[in-house]
Protein backbone atom coordinates (compact mmCIF):
# COMPACT_ATOMS: atom_id res chain seq x y z
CA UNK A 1 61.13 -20.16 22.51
CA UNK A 2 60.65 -16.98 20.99
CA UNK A 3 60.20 -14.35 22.37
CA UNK A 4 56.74 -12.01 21.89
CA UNK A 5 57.02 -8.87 19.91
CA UNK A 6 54.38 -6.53 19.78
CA UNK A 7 53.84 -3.43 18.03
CA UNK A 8 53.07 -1.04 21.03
CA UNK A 9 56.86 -1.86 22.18
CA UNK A 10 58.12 -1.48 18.77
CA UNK A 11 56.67 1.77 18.71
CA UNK A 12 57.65 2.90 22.14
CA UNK A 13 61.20 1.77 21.16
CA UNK A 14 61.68 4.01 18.11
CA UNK A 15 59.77 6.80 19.61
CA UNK A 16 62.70 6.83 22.59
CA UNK A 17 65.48 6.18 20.19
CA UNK A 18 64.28 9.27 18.33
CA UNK A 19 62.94 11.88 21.18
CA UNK A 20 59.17 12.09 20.30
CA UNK A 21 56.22 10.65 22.09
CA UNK A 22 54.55 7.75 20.96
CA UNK A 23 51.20 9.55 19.98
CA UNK A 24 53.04 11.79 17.71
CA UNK A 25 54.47 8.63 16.17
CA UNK A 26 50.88 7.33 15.64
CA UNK A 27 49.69 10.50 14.47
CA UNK A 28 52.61 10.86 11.66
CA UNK A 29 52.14 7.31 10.48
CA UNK A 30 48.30 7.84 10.16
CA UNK A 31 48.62 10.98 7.84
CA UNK A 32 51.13 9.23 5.80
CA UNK A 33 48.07 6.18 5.71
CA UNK A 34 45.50 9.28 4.64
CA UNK A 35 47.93 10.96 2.17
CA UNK A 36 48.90 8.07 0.33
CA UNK A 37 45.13 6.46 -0.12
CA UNK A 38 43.91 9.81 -0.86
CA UNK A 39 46.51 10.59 -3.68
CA UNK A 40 45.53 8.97 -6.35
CA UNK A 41 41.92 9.79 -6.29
CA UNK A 42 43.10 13.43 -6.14
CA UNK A 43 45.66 13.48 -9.20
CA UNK A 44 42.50 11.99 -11.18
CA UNK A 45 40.34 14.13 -9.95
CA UNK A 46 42.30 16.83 -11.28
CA UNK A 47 43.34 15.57 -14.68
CA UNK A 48 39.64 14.57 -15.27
CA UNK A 49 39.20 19.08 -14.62
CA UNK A 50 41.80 19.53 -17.04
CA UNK A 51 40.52 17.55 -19.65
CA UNK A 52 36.82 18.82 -19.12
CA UNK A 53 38.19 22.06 -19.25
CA UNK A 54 39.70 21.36 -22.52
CA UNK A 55 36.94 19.42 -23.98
CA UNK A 56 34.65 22.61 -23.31
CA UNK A 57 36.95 25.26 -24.63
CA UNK A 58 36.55 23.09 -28.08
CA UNK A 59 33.04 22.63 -27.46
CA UNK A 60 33.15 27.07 -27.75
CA UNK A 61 35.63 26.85 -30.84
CA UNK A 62 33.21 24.27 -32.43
CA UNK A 63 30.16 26.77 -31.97
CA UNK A 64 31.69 29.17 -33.13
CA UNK A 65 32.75 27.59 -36.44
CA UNK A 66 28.61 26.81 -36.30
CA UNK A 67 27.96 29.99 -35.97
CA UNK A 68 30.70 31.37 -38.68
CA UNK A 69 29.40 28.34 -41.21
CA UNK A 70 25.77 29.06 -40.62
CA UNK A 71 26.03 33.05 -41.21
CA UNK A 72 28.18 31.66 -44.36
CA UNK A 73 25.34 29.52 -45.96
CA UNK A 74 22.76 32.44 -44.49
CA UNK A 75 24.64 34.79 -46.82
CA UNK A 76 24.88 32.14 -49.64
CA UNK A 77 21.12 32.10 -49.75
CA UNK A 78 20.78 35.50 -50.85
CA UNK A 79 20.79 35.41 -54.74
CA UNK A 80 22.79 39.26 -54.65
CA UNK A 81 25.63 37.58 -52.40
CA UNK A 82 25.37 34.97 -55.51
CA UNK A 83 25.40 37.12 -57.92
CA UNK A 84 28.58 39.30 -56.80
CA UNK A 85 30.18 36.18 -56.02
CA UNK A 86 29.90 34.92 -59.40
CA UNK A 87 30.77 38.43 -60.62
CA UNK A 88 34.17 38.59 -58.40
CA UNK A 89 34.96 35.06 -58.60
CA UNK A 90 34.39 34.08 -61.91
CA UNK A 91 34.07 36.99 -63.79
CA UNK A 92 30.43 36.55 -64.76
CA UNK A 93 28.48 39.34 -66.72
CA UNK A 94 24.90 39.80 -66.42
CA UNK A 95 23.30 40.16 -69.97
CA UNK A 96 23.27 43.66 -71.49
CA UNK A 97 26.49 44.30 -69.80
CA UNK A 98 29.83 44.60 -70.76
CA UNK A 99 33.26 43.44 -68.80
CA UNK A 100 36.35 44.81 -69.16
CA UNK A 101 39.73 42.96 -68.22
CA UNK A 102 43.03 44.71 -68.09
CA UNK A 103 46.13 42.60 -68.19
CA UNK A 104 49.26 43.17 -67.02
CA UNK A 105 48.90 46.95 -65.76
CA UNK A 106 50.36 46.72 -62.54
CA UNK A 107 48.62 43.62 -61.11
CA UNK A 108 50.94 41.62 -58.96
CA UNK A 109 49.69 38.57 -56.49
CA UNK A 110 49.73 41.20 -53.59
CA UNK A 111 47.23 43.24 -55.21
CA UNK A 112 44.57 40.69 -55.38
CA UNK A 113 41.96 41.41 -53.07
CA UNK A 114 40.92 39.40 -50.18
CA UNK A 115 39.29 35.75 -50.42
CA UNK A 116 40.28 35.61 -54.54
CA UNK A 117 42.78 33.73 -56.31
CA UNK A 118 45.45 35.63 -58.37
CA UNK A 119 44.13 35.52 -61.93
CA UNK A 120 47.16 33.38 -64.23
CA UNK A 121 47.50 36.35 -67.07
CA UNK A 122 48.22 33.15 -69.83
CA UNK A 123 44.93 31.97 -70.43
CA UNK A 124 43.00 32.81 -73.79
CA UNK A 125 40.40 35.07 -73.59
CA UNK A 126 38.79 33.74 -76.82
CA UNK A 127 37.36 30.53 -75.06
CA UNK A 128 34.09 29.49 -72.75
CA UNK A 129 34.87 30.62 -69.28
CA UNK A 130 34.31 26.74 -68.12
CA UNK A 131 37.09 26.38 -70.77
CA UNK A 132 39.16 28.40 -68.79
CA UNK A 133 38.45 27.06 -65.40
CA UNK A 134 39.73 23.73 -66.42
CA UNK A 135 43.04 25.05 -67.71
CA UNK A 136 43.44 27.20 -64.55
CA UNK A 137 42.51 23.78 -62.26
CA UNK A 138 45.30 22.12 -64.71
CA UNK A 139 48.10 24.43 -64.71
CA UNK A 140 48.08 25.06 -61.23
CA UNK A 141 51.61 24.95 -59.53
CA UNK A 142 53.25 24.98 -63.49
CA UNK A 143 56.14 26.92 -63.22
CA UNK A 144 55.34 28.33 -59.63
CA UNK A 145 58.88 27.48 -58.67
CA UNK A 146 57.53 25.47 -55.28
CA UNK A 147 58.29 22.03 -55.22
């Protein structure tokens, strides 16, 4: 026959072997119960933070790329900003005025100011500025050196 074993005895055996009390025993096994249910929860609990946290720091960086792009078409509306842009950019000249390009005094790709493309000195000037637009798109990268 055998014999009867039951967990209160099992308990009160280790507890002697090792020098505590019982109720300490139950108490330690019951916190290990609680700590190892409640884990899991808790380590998603605090990646879902993280990644909310992320997700709205973006959310900011995306607003204010709104923000940047809609003060960018604001000042794209305004037919001066137009006008200087075409001036700066593609050397446009209003009728009744004159333009003036100097080549090759001094100019160096550091010079250029800020937001413009370095002007390639090796285009005719004889030809339609849409003329030369193409040739610049074309020859862009020729004998730069990059590979």
């Amino acid at each position: 026959m055998r014999a009867r074993v039951s967990m209160r005895g099992v308990f009160r055996n280790f507890a002697e072997r090792r020098g505590i009390s019982t109720r300490l025993l139950v108490l330690f096994i019951v916190l290990f119960a609680v700590a190892v249910t409640l884990a899991p929860p808790t380590q998603h609990y605090f990646a879902q933070r993280a990644q909310i946290s992320a997700l709205e720091s973006s959310v900011d960086s995306n607003r204010k790329k709104l923000e940047e792009a809609r003060a960018e078409l604001e000042r794209w509306r305004d037919p001066e900003y137009i006008r200087s842009q075409a001036r700066n950019r593609l050397h446009f000249v209003l009728p009744g005025e004159r333009q003036y390009i100097i080549l090759g005094v001094g100019t160096q790709a550091g010079d250029v100011s800020e937001g413009a493309a370095p002007i390639n000195e090796d285009f005719p000037l004889g030809i339609p500025w849409y003329s030369r637009i193409i040739s610049s798109i074309t020859s862009v990268g020729v004998g730069s050196g990059n590979p």
